[in-house]
C-alpha atoms as a PDB file:
ATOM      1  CA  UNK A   1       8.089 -20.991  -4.456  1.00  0.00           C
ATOM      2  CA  UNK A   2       7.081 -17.524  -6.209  1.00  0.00           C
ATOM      3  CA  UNK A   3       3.248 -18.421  -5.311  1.00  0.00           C
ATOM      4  CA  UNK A   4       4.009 -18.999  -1.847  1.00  0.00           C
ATOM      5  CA  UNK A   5       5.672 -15.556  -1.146  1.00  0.00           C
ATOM      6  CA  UNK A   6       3.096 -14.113  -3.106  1.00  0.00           C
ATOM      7  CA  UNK A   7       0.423 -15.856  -1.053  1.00  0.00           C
ATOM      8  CA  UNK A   8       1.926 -13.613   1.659  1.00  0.00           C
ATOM      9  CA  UNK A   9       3.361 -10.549   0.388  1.00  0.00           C
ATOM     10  CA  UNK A  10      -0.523  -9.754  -1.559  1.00  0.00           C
ATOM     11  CA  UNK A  11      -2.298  -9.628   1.246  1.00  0.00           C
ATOM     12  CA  UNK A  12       0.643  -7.490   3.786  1.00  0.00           C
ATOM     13  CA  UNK A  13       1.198  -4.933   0.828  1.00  0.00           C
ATOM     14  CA  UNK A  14      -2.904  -4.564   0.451  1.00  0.00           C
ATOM     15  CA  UNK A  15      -3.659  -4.220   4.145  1.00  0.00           C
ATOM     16  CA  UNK A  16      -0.554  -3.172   5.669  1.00  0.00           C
ATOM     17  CA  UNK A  17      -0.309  -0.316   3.137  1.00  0.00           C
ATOM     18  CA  UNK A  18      -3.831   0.315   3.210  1.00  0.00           C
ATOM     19  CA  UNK A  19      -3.443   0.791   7.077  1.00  0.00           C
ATOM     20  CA  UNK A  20      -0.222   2.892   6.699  1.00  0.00           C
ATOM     21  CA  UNK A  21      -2.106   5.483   4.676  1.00  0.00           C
ATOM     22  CA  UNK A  22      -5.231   5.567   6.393  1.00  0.00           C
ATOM     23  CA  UNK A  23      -3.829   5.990   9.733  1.00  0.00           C
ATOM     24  CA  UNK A  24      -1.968   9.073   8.006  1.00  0.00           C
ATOM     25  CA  UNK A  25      -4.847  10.365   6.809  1.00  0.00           C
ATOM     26  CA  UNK A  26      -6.224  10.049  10.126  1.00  0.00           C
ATOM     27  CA  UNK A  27      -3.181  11.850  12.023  1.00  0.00           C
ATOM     28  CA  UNK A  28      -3.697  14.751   9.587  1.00  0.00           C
ATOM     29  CA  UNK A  29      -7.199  15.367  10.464  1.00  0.00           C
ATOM     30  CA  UNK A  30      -7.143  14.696  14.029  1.00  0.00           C
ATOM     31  CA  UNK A  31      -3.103  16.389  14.369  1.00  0.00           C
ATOM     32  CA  UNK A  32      -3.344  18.749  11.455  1.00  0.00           C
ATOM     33  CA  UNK A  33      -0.371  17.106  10.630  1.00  0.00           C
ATOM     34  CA  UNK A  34       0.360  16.681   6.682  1.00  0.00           C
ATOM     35  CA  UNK A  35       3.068  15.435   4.725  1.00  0.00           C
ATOM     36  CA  UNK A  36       3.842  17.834   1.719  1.00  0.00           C
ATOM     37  CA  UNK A  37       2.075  15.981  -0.989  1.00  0.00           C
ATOM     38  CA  UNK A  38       4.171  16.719  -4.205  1.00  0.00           C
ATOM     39  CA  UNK A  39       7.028  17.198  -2.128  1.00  0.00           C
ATOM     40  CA  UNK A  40       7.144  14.346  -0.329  1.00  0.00           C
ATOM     41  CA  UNK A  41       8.153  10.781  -1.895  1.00  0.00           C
ATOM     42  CA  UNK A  42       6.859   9.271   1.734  1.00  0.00           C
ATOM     43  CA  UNK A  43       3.441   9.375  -0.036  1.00  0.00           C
ATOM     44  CA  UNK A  44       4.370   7.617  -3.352  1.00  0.00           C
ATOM     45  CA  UNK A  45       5.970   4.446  -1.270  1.00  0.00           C
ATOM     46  CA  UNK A  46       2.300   4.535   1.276  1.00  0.00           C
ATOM     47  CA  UNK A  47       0.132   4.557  -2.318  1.00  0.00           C
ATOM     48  CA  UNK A  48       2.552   2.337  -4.044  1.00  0.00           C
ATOM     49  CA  UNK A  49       2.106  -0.431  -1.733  1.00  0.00           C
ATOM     50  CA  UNK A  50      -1.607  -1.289  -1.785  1.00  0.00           C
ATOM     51  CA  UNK A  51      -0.987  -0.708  -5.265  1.00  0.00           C
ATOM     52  CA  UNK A  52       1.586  -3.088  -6.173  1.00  0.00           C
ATOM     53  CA  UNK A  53      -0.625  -5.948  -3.859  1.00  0.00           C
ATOM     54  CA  UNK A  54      -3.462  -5.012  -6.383  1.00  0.00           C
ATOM     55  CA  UNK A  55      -1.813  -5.455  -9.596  1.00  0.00           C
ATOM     56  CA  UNK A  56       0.386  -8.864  -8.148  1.00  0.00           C
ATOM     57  CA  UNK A  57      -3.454  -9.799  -7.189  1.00  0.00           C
ATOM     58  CA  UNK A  58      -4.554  -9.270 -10.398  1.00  0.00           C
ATOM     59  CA  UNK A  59      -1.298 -10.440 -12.151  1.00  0.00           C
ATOM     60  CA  UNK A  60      -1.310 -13.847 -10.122  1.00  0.00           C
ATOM     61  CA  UNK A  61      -5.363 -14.139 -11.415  1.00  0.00           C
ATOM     62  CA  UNK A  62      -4.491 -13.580 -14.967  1.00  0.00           C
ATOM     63  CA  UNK A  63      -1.547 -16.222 -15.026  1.00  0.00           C
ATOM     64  CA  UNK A  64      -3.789 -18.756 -13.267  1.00  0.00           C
END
């Protein structure tokens, strides 16, 4: 059961988060819109998520 929702929640957390701060980045530059880095926790959930698919990646490969 665990593998299976980790089969899909790997892959949404590395691309969908990947895309989430990317297209961010991209509003910035093209908006000069910005999100207050150290003030803003919005950034530590957009990093965190690619993140956590990464180490639940390399978590799952280790246990295997």
């Amino acid at each position: 059961m665990l593998a299976r929702i980790l089969d899909i929640l790997i892959p949404v957390l590395l691309i969908g988060g990947g895309l989430v701060y990317f297209g961010l980045l991209a509003a910035g530059l093209l908006a000069d819109w910005h999100l207050p880095y150290p003030a803003s926790y919005w950034w530590l959930a957009v990093t965190g998520c690619p993140a956590l698919g990464l180490a639940l990646m390399y978590w799952r490969a280790y246990s295997d």
